[in-house]
N, C-alpha and C. Protein backbone atom coordinates (compact mmCIF):
# COMPACT_ATOMS: atom_id res chain seq x y z
N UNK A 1 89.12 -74.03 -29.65
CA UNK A 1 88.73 -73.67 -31.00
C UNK A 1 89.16 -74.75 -31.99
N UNK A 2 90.40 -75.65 -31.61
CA UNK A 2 91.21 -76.18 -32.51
C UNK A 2 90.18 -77.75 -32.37
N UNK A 3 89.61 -78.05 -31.42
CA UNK A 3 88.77 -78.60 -31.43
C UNK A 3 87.48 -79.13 -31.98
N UNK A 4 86.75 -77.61 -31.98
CA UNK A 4 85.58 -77.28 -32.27
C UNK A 4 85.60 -77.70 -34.01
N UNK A 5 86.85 -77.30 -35.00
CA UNK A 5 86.82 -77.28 -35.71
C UNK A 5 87.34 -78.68 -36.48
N UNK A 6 88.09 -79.20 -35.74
CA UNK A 6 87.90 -80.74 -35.73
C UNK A 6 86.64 -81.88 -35.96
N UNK A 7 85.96 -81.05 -35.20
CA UNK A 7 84.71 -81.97 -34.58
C UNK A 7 83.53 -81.44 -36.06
N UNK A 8 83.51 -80.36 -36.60
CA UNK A 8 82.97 -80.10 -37.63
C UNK A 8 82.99 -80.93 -38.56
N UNK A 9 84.67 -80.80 -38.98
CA UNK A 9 85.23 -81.46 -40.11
C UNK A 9 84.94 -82.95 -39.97
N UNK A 10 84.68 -83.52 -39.04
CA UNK A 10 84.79 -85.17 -38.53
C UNK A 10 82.85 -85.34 -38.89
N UNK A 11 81.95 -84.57 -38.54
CA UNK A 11 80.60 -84.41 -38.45
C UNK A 11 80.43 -84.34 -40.07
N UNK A 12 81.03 -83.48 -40.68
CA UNK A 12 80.52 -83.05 -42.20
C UNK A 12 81.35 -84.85 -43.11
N UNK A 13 82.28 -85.61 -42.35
CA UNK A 13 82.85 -86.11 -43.24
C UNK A 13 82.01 -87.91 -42.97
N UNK A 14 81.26 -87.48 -41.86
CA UNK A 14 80.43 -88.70 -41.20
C UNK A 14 79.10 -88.47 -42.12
N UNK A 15 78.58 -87.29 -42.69
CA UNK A 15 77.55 -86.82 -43.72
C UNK A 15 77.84 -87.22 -44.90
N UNK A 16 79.21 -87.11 -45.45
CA UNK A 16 79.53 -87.28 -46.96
C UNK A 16 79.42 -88.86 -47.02
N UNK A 17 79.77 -90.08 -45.86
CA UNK A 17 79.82 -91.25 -45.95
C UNK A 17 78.35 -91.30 -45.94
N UNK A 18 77.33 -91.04 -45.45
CA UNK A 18 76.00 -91.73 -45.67
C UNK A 18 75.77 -91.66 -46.31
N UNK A 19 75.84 -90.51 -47.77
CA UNK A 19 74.80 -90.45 -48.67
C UNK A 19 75.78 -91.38 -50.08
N UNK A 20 75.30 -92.25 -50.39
CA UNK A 20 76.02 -93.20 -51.26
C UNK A 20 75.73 -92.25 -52.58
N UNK A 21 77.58 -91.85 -53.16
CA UNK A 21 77.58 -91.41 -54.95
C UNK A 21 76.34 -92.30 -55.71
N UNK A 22 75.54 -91.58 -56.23
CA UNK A 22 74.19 -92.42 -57.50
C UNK A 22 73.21 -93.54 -56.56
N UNK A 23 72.86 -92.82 -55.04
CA UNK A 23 71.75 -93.68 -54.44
C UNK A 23 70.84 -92.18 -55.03
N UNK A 24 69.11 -92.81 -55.09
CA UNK A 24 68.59 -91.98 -55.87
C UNK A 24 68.04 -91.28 -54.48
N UNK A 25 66.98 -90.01 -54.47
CA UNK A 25 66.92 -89.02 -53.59
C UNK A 25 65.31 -88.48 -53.87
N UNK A 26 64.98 -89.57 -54.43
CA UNK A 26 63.53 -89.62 -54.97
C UNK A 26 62.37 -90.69 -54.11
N UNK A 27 61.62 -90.20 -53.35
CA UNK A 27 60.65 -91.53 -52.96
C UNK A 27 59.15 -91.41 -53.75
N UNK A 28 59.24 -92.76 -53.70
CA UNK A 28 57.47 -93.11 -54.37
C UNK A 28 56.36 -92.42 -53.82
N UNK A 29 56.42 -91.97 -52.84
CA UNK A 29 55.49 -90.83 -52.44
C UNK A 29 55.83 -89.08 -53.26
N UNK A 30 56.54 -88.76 -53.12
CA UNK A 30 57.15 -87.81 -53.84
C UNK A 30 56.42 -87.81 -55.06
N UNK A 31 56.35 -89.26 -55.74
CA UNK A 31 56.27 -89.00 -57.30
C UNK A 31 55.16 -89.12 -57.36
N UNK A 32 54.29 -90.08 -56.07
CA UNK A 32 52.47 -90.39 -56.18
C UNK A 32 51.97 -88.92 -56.04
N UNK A 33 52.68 -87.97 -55.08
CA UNK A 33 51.75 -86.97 -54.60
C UNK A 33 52.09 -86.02 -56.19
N UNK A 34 52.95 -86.02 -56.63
CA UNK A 34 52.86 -85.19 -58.07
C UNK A 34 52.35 -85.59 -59.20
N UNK A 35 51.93 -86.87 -59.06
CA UNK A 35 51.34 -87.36 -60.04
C UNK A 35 49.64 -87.53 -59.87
N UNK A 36 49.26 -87.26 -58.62
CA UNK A 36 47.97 -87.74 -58.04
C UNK A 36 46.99 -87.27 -59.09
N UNK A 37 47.01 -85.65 -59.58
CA UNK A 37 45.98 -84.74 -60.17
C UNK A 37 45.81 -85.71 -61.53
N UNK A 38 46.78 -86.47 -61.88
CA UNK A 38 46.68 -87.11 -63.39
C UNK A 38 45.68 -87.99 -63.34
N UNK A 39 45.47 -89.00 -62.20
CA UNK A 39 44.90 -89.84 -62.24
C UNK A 39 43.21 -90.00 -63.39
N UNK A 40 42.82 -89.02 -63.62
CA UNK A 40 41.47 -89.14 -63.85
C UNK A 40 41.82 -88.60 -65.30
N UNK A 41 42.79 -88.39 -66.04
CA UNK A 41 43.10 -88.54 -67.52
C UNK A 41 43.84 -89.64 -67.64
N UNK A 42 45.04 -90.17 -67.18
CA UNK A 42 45.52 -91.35 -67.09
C UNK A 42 44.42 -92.62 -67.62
N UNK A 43 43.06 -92.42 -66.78
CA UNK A 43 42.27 -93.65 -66.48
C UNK A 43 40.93 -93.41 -67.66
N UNK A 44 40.64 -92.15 -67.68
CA UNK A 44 39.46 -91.72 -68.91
C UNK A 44 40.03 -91.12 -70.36
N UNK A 45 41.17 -90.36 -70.26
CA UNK A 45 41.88 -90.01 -71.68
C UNK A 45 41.13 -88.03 -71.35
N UNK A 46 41.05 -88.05 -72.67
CA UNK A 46 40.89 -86.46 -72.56
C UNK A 46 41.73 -85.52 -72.61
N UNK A 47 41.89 -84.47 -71.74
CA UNK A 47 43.31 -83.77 -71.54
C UNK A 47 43.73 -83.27 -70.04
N UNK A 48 44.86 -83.74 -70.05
CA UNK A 48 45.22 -83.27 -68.48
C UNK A 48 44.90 -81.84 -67.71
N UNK A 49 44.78 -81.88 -66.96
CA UNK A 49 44.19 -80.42 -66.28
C UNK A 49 45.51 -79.94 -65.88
N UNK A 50 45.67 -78.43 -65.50
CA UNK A 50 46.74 -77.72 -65.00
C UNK A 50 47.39 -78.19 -63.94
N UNK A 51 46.69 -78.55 -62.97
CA UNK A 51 47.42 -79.65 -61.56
C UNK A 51 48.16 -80.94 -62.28
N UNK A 52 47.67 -81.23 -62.95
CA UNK A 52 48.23 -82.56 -63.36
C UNK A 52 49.36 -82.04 -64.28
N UNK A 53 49.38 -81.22 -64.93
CA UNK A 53 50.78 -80.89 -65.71
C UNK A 53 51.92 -80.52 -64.94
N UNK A 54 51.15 -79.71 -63.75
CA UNK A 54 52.02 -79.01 -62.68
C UNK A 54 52.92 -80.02 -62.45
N UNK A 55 52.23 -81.18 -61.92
CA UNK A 55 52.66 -82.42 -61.18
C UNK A 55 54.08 -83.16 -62.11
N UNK A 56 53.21 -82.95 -63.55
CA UNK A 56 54.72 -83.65 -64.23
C UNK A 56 55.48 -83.03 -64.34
N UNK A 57 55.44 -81.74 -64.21
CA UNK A 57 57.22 -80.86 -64.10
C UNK A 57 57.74 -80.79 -62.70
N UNK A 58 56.70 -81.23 -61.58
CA UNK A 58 57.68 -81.31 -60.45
C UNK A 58 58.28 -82.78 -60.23
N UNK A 59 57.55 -83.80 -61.15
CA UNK A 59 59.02 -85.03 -61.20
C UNK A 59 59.72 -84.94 -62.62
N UNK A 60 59.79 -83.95 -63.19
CA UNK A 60 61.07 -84.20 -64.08
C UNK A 60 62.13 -83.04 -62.99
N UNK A 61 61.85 -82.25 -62.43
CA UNK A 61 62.60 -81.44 -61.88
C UNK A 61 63.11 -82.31 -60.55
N UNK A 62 62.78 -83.47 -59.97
CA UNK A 62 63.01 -83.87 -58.90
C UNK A 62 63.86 -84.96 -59.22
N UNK A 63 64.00 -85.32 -60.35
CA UNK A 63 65.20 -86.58 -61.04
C UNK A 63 65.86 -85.98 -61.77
N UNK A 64 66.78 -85.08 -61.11
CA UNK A 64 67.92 -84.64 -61.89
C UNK A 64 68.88 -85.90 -62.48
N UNK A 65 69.55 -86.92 -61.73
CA UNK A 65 70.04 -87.83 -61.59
C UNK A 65 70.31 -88.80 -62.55
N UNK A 66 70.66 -90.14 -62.74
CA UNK A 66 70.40 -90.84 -63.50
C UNK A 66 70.06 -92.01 -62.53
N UNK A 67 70.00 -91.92 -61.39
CA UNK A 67 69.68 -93.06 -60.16
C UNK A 67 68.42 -92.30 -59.51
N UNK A 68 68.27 -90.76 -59.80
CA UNK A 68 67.01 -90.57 -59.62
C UNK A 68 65.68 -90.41 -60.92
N UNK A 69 66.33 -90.87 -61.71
CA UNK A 69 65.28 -91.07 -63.12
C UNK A 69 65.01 -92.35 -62.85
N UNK A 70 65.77 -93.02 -62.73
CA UNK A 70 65.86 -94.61 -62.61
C UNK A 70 64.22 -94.65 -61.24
N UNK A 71 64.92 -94.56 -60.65
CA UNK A 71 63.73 -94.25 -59.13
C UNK A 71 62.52 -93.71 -59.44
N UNK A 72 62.44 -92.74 -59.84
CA UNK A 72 61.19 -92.41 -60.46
C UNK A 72 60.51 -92.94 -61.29
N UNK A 73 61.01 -93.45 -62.27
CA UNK A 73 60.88 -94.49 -63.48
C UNK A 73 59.81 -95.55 -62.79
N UNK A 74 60.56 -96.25 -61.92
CA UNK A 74 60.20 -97.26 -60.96
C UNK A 74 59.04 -97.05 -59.77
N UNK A 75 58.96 -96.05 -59.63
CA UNK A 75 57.83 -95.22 -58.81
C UNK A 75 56.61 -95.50 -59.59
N UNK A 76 56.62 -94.68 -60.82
CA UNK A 76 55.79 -94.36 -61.82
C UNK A 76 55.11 -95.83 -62.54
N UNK A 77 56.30 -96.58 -62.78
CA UNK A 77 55.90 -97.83 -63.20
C UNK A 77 54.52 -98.62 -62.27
N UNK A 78 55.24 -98.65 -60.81
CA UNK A 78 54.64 -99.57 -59.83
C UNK A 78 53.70 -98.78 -59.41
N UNK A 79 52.76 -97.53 -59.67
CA UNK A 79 51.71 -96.86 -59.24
C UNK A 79 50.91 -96.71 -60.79
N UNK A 80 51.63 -96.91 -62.14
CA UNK A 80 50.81 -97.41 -63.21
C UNK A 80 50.11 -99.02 -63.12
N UNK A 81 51.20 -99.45 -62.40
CA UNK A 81 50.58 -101.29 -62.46
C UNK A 81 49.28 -101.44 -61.27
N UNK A 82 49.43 -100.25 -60.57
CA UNK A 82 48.08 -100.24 -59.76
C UNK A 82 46.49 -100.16 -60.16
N UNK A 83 46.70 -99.62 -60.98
CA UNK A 83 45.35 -98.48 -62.16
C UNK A 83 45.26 -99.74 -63.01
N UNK A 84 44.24 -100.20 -62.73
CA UNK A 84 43.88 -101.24 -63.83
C UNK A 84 43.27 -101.10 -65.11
N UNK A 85 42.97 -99.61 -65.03
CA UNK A 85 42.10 -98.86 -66.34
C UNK A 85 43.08 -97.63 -66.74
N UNK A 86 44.21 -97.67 -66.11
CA UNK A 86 44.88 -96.87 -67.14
C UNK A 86 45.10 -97.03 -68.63
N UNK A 87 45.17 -96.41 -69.54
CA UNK A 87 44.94 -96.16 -70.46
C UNK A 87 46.60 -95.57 -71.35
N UNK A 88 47.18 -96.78 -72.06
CA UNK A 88 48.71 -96.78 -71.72
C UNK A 88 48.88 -95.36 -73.06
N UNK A 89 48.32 -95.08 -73.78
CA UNK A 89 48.24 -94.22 -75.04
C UNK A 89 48.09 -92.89 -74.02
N UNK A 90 47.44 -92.74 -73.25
CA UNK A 90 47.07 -91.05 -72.03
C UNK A 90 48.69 -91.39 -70.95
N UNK A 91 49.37 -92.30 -71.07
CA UNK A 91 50.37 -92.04 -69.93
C UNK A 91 51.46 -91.93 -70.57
N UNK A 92 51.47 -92.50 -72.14
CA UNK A 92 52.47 -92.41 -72.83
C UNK A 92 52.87 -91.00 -73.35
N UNK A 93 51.36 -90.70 -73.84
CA UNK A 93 51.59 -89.00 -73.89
C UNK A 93 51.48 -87.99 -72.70
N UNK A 94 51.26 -88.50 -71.84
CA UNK A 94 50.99 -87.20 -70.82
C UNK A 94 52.05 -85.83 -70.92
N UNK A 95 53.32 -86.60 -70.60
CA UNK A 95 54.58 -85.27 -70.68
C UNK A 95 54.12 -84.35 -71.94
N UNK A 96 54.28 -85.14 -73.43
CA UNK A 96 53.60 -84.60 -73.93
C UNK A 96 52.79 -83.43 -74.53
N UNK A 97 51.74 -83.41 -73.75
CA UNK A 97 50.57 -82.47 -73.60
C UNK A 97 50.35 -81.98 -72.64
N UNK A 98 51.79 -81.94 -71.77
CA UNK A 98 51.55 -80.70 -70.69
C UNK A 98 52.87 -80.37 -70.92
N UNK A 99 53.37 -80.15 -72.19
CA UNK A 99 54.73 -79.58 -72.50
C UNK A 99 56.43 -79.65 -71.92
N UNK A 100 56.54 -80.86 -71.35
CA UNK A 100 57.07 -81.15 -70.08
C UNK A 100 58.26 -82.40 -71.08
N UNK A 101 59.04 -81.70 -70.22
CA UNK A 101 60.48 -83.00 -70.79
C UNK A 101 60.68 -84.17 -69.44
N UNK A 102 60.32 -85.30 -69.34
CA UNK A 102 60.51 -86.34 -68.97
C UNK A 102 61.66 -87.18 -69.33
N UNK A 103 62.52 -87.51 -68.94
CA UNK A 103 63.74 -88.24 -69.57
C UNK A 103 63.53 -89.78 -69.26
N UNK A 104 61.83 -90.22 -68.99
CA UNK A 104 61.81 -91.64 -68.97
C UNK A 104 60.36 -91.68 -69.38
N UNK A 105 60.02 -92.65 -69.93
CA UNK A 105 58.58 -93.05 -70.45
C UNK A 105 57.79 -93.23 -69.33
N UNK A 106 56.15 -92.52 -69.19
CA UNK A 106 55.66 -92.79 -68.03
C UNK A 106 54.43 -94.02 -68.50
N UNK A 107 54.93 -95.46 -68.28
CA UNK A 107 54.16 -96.51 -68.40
C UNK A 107 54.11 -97.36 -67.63
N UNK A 108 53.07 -98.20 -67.29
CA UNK A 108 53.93 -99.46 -66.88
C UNK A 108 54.05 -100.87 -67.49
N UNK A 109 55.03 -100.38 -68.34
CA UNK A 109 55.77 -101.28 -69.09
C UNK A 109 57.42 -101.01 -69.24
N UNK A 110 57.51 -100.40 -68.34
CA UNK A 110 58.67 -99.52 -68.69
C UNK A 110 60.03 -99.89 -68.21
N UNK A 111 61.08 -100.08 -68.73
CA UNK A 111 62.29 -101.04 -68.48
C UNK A 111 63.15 -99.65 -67.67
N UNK A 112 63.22 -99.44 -66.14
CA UNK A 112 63.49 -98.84 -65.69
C UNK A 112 64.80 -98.17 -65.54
N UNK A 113 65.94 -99.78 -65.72
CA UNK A 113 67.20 -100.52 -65.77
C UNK A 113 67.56 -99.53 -67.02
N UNK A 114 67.24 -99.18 -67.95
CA UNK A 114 67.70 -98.95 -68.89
C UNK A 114 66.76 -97.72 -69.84
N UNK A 115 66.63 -97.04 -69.15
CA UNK A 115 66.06 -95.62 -69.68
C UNK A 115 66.24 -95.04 -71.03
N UNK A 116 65.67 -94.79 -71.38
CA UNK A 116 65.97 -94.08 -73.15
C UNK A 116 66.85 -93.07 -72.85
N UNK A 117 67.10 -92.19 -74.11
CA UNK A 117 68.25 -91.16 -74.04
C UNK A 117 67.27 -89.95 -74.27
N UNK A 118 67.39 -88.54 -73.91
CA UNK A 118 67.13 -87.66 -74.07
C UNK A 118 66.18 -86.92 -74.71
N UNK A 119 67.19 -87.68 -76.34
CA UNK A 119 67.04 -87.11 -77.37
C UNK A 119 66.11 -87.85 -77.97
N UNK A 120 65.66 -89.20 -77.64
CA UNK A 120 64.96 -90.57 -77.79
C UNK A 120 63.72 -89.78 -77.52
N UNK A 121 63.36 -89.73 -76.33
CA UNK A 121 62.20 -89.15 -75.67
C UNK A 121 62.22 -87.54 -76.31
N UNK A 122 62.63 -87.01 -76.51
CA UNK A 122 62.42 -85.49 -77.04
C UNK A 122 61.75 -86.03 -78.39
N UNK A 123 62.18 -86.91 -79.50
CA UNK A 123 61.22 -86.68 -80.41
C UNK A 123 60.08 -87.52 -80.45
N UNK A 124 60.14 -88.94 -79.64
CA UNK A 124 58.67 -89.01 -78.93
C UNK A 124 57.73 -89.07 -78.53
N UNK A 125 58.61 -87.62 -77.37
CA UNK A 125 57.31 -86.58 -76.99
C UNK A 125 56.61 -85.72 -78.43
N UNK A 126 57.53 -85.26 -79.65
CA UNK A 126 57.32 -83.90 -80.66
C UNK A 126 56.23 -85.12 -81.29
N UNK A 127 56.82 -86.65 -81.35
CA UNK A 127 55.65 -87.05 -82.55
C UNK A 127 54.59 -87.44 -81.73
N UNK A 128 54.39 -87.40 -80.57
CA UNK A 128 53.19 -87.94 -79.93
C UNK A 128 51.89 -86.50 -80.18
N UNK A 129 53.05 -85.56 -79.34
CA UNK A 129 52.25 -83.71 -79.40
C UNK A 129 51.31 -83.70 -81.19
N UNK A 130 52.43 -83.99 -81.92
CA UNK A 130 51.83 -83.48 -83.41
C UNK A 130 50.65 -84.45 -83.87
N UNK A 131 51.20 -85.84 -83.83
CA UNK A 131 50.30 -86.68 -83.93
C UNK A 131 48.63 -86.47 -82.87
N UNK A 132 48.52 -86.27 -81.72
CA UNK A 132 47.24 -85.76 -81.03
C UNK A 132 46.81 -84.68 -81.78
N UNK A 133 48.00 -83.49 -82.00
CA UNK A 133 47.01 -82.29 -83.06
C UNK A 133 46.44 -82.51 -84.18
N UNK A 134 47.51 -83.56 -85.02
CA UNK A 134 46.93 -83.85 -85.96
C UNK A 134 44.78 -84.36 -86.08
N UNK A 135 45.41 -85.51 -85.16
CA UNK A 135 44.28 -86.36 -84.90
C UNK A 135 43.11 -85.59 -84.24
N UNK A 136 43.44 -84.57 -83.28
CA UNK A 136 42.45 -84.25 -82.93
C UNK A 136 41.48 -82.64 -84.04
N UNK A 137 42.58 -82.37 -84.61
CA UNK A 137 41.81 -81.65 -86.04
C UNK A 137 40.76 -82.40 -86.97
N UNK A 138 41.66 -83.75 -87.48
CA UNK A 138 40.78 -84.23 -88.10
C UNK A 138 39.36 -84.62 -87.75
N UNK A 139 39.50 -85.08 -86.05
CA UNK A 139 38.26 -85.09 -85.31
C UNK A 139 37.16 -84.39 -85.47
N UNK A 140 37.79 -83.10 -85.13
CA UNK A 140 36.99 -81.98 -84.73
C UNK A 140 36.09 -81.36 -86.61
N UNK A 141 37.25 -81.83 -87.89
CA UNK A 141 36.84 -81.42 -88.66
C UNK A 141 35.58 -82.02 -88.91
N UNK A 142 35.44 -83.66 -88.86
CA UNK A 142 34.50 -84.81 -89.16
C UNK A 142 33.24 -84.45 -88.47
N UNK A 143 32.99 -83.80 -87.13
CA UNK A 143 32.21 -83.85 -86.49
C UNK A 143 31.45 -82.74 -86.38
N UNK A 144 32.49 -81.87 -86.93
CA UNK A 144 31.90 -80.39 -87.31
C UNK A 144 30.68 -79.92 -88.67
């Protein structure tokens, strides 16, 4: 028994050494497959569909971290630099307009190394949201 429980403790402490304190826990697939539904507002503008909003609350929920924001950041960046017709004004707002707190800018321009703060991105996101309502009232008034 005195063994058994040895061999646990030695197993769980061979687990705690692999996973390196602030390695991130995020892969670029992870963030492509939650981001996939965006693609076709990203690239035309418009408004994101329900899959695609879905998608951005399952990577703000998947970078708890600050090495997994970072990672994601970097995900997001290098699958924006793919899209040659993305449309940096639809990625800037996306979080945005699917009501979603992002704690990193989704562009690719985006300095990964050094992420905004919170509170940076919280207002933003509020002046990007108001600014589209705005804009898109006045739209709708002109054309009406």
């Amino acid at each position: 028994m005195k063994g058994v429980v040895i061999s646990v403790l030695v197993v769980l402490a061979m687990v705690q050494f692999m996973v390196k304190p602030g390695q991130a826990a995020v892969s670029c697939q992870e963030v492509n497959d939650s981001l996939a539904a965006c693609v076709p507002y990203l690239t035309s503008g418009g408004n994101p569909t329900p899959a695609c909003c879905s998608g951005v609350g399952k990577l703000q929920k998947m970078a708890p971290t600050t090495a997994d924001k970072q990672a994601a950041c970097n995900c997001v960046k290098d699958a924006a630099s793919r899209l040659p017709t993305i449309k940096e004004d639809a990625a800037s707002s996306l979080p945005a307009k699917c009501n979603v707190q992002v704690d990193f800018p989704i562009s690719k321009n985006t300095n990964c190394q050094h992420p905004l703060r919170t509170e940076t991105i919280k207002k933003r996101n509020k002046a990007e949201a108001a600014a589209s309502r705005c804009c898109h009232r006045l739209f709708n008034y002109y054309i009406s």
